[in-house]
C-alpha atoms as a PDB file:
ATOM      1  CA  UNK A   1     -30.070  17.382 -21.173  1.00  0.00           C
ATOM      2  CA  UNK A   2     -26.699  15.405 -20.384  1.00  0.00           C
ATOM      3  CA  UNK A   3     -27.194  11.949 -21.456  1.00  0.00           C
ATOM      4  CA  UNK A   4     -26.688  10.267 -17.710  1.00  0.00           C
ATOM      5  CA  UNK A   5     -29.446  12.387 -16.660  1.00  0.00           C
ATOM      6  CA  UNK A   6     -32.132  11.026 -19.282  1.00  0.00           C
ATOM      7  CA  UNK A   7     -30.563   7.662 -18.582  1.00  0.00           C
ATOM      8  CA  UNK A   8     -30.985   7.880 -14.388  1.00  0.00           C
ATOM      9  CA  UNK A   9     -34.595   9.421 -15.246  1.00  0.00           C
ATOM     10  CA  UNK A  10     -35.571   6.509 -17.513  1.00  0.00           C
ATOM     11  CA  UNK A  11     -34.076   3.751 -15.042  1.00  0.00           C
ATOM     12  CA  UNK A  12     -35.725   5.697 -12.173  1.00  0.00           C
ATOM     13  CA  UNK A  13     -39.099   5.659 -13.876  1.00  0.00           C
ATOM     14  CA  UNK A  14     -38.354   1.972 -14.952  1.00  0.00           C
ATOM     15  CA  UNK A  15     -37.479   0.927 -11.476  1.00  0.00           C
ATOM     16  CA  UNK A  16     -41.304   2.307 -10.036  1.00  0.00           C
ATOM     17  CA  UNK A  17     -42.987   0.924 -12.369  1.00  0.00           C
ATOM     18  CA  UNK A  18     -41.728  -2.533 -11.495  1.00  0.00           C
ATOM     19  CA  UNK A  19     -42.247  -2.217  -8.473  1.00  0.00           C
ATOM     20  CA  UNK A  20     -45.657  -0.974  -8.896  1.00  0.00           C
ATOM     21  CA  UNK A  21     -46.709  -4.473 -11.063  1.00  0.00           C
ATOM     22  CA  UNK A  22     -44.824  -6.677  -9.059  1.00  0.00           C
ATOM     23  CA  UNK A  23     -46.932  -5.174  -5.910  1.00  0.00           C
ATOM     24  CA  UNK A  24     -49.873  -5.317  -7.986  1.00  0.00           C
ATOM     25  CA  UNK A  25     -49.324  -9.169  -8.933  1.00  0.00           C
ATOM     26  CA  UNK A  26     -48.539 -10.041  -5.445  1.00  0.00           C
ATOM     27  CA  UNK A  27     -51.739  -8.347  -4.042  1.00  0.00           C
ATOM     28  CA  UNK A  28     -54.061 -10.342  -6.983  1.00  0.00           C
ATOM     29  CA  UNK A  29     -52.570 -13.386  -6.008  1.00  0.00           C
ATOM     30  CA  UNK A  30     -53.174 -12.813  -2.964  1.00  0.00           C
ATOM     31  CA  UNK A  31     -56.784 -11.980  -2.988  1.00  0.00           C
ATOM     32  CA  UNK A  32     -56.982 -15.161  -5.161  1.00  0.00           C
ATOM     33  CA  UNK A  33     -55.281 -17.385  -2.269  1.00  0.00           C
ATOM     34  CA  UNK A  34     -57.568 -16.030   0.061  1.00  0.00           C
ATOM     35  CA  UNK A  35     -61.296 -16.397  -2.264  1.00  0.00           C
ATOM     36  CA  UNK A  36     -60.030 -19.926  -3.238  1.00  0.00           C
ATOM     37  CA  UNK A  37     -59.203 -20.990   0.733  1.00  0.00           C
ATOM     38  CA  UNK A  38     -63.368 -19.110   1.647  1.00  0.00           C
ATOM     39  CA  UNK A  39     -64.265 -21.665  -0.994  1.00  0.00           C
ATOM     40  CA  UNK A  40     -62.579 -24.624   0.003  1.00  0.00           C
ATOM     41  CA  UNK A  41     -64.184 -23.464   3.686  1.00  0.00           C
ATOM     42  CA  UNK A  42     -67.782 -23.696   1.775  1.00  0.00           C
ATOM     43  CA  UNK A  43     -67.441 -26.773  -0.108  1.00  0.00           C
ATOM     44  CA  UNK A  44     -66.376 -28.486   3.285  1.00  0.00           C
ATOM     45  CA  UNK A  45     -69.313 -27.593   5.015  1.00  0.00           C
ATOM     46  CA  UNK A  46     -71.368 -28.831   2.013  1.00  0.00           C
ATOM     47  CA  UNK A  47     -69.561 -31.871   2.355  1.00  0.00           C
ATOM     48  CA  UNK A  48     -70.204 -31.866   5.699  1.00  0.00           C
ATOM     49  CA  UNK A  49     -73.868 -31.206   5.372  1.00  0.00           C
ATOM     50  CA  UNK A  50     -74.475 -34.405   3.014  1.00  0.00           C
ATOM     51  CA  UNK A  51     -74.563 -36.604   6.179  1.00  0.00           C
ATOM     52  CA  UNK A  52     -77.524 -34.672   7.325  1.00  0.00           C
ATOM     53  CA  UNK A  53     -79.209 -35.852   4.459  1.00  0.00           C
ATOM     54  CA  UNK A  54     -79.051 -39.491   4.301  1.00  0.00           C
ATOM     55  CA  UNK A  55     -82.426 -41.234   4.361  1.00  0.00           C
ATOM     56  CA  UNK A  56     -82.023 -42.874   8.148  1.00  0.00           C
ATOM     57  CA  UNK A  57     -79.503 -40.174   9.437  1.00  0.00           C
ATOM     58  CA  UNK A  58     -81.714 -37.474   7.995  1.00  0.00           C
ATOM     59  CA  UNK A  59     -82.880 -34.894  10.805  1.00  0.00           C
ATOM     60  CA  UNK A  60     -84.278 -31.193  10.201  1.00  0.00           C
ATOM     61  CA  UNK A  61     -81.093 -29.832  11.784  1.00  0.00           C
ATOM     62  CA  UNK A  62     -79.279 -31.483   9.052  1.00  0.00           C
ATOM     63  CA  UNK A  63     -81.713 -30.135   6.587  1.00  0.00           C
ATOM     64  CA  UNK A  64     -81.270 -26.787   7.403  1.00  0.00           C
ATOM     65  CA  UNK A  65     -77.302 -26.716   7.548  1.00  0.00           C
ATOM     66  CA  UNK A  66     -77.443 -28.267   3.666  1.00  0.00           C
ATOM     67  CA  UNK A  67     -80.256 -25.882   2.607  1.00  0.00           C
ATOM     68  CA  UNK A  68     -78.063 -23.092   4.166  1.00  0.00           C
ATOM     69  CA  UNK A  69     -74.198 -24.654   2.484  1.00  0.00           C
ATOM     70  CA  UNK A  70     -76.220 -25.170  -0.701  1.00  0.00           C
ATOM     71  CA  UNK A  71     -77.327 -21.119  -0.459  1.00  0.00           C
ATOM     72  CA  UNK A  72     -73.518 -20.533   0.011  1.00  0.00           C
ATOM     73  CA  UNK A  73     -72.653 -22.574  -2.919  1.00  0.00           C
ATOM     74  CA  UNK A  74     -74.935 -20.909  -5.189  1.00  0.00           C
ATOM     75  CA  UNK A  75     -73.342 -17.538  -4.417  1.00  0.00           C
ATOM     76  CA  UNK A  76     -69.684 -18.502  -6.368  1.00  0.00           C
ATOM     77  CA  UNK A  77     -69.934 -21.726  -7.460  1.00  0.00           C
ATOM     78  CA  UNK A  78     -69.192 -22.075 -11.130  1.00  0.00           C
ATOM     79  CA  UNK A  79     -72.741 -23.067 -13.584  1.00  0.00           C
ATOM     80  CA  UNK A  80     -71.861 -26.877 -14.067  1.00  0.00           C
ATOM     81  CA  UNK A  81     -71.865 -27.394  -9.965  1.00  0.00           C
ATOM     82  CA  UNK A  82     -74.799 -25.162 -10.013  1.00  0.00           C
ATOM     83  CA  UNK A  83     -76.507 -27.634 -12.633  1.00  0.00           C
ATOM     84  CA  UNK A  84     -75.250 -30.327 -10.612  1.00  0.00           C
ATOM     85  CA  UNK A  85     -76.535 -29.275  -7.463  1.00  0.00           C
ATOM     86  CA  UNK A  86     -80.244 -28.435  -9.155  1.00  0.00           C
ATOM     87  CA  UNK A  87     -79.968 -32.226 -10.569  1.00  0.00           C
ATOM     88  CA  UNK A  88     -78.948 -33.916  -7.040  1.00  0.00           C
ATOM     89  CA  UNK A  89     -81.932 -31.582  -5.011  1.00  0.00           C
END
C-alpha cells in the first residue's frame, strides 16, 4: 500500500476513536451531574424533614416524611452518613 493511504487509514481510525471517548466522557459526566443533582434533591428533603422532628414541632406527619427521607438516604448515601444517621436515630 501507498504510504498516504496507510496514513489517511490510521488518521481515519484515530479520528473515531476520539470521538468515540470524548462521547463516552461526556455521557459519564453526565450521568454523574445528573445522580449528584437526585442526591442533592434527597438530602434536601432530609433536611427538610428534621423540622418534623423537633420535640414541640414533632407531629406523625413529620415522622413519617423523615422515616421515609432517611429510607432514601440509606439507598446511596456513603457508610460514614449511614453511621451517622444510625447514631442521631
Amino acid at each position: 500500500m501507498d504510504a498516504t493511504i496507510v496514513t489517511a487509514i490510521i488518521s481515519l481510525v484515530g479520528s473515531f476513536f476520539v470521538v468515540a471517548v470524548t462521547y463516552w466522557f461526556t455521557k459519564q459526566r453526565e450521568r454523574e451531574a445528573g445522580w449528584r443533582k437526585e442526591k442533592l434533591a434527597y438530602y434536601k428533603a432530609f433536611v427538610e424533614s428534621l423540622s418534623g422532628t423537633v420535640e414541640g414541632d414533632s407531629t406523625p406527619d413529620g415522622q413519617r416524611a423523615f422515616a421515609k427521607a432517611c429510607n432514601n438516604l440509606l439507598l446511596f448515601a456513603p457508610q460514614p452518613v449511614i453511621e451517622a444517621l444510625d447514631a442521631f436515630r
